[in-house]
Protein backbone atom coordinates (compact mmCIF):
# COMPACT_ATOMS: atom_id res chain seq x y z
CA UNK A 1 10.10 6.60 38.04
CA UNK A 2 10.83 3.66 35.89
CA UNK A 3 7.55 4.11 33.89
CA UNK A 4 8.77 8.14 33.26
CA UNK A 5 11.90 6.86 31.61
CA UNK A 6 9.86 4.05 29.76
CA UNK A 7 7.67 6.27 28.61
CA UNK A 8 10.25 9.04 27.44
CA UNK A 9 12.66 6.83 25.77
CA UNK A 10 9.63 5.47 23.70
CA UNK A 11 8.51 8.77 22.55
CA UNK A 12 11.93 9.70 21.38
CA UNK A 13 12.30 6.53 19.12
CA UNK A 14 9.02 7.35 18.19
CA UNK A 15 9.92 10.67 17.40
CA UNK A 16 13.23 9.68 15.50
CA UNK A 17 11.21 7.25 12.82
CA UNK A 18 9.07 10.01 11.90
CA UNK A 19 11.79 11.57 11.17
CA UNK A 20 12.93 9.47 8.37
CA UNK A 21 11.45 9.09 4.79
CA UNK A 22 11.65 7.90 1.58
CA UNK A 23 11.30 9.06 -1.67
CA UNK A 24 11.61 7.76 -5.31
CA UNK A 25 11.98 9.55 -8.94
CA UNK A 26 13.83 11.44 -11.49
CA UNK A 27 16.72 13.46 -11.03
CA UNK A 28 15.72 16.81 -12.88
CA UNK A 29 18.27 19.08 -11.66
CA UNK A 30 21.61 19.25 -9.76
CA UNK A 31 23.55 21.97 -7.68
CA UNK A 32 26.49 21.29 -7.47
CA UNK A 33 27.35 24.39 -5.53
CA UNK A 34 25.05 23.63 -3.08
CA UNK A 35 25.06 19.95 -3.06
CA UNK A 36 21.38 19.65 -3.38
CA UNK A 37 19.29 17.45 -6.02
CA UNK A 38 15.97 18.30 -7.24
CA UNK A 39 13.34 15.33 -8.35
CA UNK A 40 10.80 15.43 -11.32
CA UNK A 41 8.16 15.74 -8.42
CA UNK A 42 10.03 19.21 -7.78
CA UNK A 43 11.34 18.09 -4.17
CA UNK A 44 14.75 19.21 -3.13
CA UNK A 45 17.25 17.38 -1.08
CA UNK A 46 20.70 18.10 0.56
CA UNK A 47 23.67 15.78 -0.18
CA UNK A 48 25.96 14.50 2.31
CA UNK A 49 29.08 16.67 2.44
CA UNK A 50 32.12 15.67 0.50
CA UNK A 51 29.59 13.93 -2.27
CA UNK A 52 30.77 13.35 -6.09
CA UNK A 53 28.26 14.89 -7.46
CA UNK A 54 29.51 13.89 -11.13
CA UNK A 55 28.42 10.45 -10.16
CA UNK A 56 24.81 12.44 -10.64
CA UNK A 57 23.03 12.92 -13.60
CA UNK A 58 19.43 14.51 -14.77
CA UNK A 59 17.34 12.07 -15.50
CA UNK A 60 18.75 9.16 -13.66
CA UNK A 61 16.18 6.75 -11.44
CA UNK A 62 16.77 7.28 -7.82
CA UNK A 63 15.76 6.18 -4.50
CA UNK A 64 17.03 7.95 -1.26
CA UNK A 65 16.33 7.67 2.60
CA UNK A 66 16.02 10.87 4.06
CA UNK A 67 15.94 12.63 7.64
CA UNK A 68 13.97 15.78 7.61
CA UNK A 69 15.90 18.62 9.39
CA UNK A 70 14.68 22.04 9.69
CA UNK A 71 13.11 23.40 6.87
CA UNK A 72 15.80 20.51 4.95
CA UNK A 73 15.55 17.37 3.65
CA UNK A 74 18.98 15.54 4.44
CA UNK A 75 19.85 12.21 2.14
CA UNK A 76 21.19 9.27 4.42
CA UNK A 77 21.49 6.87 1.41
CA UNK A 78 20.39 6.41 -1.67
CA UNK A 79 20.62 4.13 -4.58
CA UNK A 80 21.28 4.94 -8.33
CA UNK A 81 20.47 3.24 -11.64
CA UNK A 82 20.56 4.33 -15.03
């Protein structure tokens, strides 16, 4: 029994890392309707609800962390520069 729940709680972290990704690049284009950002690679991503997005603008360097949900991409942090 103990190696069931050994091996099932390892598979779910294991299955929770995959999960998350990074990526890196250009902001090319904002929505501000429905908080999403698109990268120069052409990527989409959903911002966290409640974001400023006039902190955003095209063109700005940006790295973000990223859980991928669904057919979504979901940012869980990111950092800016100009």
């Amino acid at each position: 029994m103990k190696r069931i729940l050994i091996g099932a709680a390892a598979v779910l972290m294991l299955s929770g890392a995959a999960m998350a990704a990074e990526a890196e690049g250009q902001i090319k284009s904002i929505d501000a309707e429905k908080l999403t950002i698109t990268l120069n690679d052409g990527k989409s991503y959903k911002l966290p609800g409640e974001f400023d997005v006039t902190a955003l603008k095209e063109g700005m360097d940006i790295i973000l962390a990223y859980d991928k949900v669904g057919d979504d991409n979901l940012i869980t942090d990111m950092e800016l520069s100009q």
